[in-house]
C-alpha atoms as a PDB file:
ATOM      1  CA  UNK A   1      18.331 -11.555  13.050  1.00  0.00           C
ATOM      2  CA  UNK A   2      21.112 -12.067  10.082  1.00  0.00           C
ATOM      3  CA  UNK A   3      22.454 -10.832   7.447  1.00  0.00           C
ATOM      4  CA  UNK A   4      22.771 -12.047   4.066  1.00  0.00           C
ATOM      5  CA  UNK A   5      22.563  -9.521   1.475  1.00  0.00           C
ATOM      6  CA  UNK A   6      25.540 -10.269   0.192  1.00  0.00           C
ATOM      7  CA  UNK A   7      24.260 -12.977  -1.944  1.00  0.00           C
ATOM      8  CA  UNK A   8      20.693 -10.988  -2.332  1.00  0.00           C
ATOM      9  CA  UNK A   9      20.202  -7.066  -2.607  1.00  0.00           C
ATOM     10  CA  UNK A  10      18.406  -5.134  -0.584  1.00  0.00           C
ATOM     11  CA  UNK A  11      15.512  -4.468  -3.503  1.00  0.00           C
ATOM     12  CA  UNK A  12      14.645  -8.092  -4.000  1.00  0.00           C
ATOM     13  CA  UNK A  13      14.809  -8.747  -0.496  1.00  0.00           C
ATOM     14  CA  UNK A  14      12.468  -5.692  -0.178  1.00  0.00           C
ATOM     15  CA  UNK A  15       9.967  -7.174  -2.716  1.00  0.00           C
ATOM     16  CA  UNK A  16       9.949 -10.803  -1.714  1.00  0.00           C
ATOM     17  CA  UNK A  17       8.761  -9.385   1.620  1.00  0.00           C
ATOM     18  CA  UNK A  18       6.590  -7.053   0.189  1.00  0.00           C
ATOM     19  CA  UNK A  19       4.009  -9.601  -1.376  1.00  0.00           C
ATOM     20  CA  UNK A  20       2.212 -11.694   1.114  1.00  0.00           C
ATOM     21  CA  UNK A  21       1.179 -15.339   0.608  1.00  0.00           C
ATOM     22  CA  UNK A  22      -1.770 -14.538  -1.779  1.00  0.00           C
ATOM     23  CA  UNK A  23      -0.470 -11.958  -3.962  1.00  0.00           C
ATOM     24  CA  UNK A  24      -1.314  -8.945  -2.159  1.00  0.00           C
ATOM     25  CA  UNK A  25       0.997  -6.029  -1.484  1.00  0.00           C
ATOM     26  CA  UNK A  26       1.390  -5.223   2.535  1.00  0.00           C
ATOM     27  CA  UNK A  27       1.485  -1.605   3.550  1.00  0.00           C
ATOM     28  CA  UNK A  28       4.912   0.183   5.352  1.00  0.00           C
ATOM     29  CA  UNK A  29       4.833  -1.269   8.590  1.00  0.00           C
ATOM     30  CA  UNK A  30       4.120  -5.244   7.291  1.00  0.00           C
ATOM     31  CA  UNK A  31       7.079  -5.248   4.963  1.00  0.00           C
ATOM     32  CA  UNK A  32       9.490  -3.658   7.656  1.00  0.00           C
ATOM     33  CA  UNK A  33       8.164  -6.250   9.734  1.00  0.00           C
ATOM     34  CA  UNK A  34       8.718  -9.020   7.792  1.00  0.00           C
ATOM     35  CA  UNK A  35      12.232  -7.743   6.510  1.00  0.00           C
ATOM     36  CA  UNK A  36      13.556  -7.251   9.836  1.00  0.00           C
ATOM     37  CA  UNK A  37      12.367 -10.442  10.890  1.00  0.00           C
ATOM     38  CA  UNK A  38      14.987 -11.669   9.208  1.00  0.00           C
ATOM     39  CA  UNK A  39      17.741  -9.354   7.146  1.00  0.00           C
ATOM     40  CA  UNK A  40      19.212  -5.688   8.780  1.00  0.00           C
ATOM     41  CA  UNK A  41      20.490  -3.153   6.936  1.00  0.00           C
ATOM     42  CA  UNK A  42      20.674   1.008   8.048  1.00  0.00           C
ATOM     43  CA  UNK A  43      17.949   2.432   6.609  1.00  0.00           C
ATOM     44  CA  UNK A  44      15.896  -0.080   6.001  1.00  0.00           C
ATOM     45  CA  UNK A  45      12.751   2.177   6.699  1.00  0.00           C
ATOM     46  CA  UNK A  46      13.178   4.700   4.555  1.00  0.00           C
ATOM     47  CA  UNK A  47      14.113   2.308   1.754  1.00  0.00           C
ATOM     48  CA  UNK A  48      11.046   0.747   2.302  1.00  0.00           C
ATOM     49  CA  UNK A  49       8.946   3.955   2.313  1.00  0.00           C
ATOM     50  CA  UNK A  50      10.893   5.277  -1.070  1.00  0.00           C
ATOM     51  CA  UNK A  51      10.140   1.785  -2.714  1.00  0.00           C
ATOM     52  CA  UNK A  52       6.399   1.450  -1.830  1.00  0.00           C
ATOM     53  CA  UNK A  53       6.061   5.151  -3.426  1.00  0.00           C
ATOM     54  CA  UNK A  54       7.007   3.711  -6.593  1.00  0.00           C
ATOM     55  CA  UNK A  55       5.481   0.726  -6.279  1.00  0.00           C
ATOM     56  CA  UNK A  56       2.641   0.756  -9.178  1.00  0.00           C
ATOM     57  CA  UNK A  57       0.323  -1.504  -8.006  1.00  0.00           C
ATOM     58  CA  UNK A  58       0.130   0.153  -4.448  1.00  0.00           C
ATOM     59  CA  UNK A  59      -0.295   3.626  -5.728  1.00  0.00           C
ATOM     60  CA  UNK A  60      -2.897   3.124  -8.205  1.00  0.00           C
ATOM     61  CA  UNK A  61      -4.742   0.816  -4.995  1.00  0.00           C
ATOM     62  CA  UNK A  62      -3.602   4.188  -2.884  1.00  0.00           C
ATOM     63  CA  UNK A  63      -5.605   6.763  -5.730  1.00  0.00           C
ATOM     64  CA  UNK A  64      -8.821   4.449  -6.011  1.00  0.00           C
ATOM     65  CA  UNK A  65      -9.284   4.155  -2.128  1.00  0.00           C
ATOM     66  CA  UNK A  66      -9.071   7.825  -2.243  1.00  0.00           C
ATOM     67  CA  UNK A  67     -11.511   8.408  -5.124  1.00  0.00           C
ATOM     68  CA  UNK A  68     -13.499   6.385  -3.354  1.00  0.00           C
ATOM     69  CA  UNK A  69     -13.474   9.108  -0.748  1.00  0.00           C
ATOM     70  CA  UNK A  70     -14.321  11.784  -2.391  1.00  0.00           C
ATOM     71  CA  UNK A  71     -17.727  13.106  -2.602  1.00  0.00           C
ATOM     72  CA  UNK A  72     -19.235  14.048  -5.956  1.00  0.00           C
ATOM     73  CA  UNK A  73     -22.310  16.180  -6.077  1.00  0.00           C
ATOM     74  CA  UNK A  74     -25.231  14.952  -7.893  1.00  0.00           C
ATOM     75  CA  UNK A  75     -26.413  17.179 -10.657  1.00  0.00           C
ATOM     76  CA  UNK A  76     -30.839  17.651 -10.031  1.00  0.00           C
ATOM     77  CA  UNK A  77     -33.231  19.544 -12.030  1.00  0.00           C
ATOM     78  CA  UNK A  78     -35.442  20.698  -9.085  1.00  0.00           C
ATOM     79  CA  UNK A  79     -36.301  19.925  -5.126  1.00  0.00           C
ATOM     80  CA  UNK A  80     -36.901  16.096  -4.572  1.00  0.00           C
ATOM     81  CA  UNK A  81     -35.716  14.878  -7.762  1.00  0.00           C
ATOM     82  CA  UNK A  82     -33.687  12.210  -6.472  1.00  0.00           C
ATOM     83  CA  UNK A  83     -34.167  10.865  -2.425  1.00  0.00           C
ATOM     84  CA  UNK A  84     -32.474   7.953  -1.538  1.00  0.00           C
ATOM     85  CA  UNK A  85     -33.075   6.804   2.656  1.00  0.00           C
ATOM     86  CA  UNK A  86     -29.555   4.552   3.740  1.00  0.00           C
ATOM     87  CA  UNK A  87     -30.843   2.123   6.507  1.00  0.00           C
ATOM     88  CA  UNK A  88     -28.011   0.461   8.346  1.00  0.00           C
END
């Protein structure tokens, strides 16, 4: 492990590491991975976590996957108006 924020701050280190190869954004535990892999600061957790919740792009990903969680009743005028069968 080194060191060498001096010549990069902590934030762009933080958001080179925070993109993977294809453009994605990696979760908590990726980008401390892949920061400590090779820069060390204290705190370097908790700056992560504090960035990520600003991070647009990962909390508007964060509110669709729960949207898609959510269950929304289906408005019917009467008994067997809509059936659907799921085979899996």
């Amino acid at each position: 492990m080194w060191d060498r924020r001096k010549k990069k701050s902590e934030k762009q280190i933080f958001l080179e590491c925070h993109f993977n190869d294809i453009g994605h954004h990696l979760g908590q535990k990726k980008t401390v991975h892949r920061i400590q892999s090779k820069y060390y600061w204290l705190g370097i957790v908790k700056d992560v976590v504090d960035w990520i919740k600003v991070c647009e792009t990962c909390q508007h990903a964060e509110r669709n996957k729960n949207l898609a969680r959510t269950v929304r009743p289906i408005k019917v005028d009467g008994p067997w108006d809509i059936l659907a069968i799921e085979i899996i």
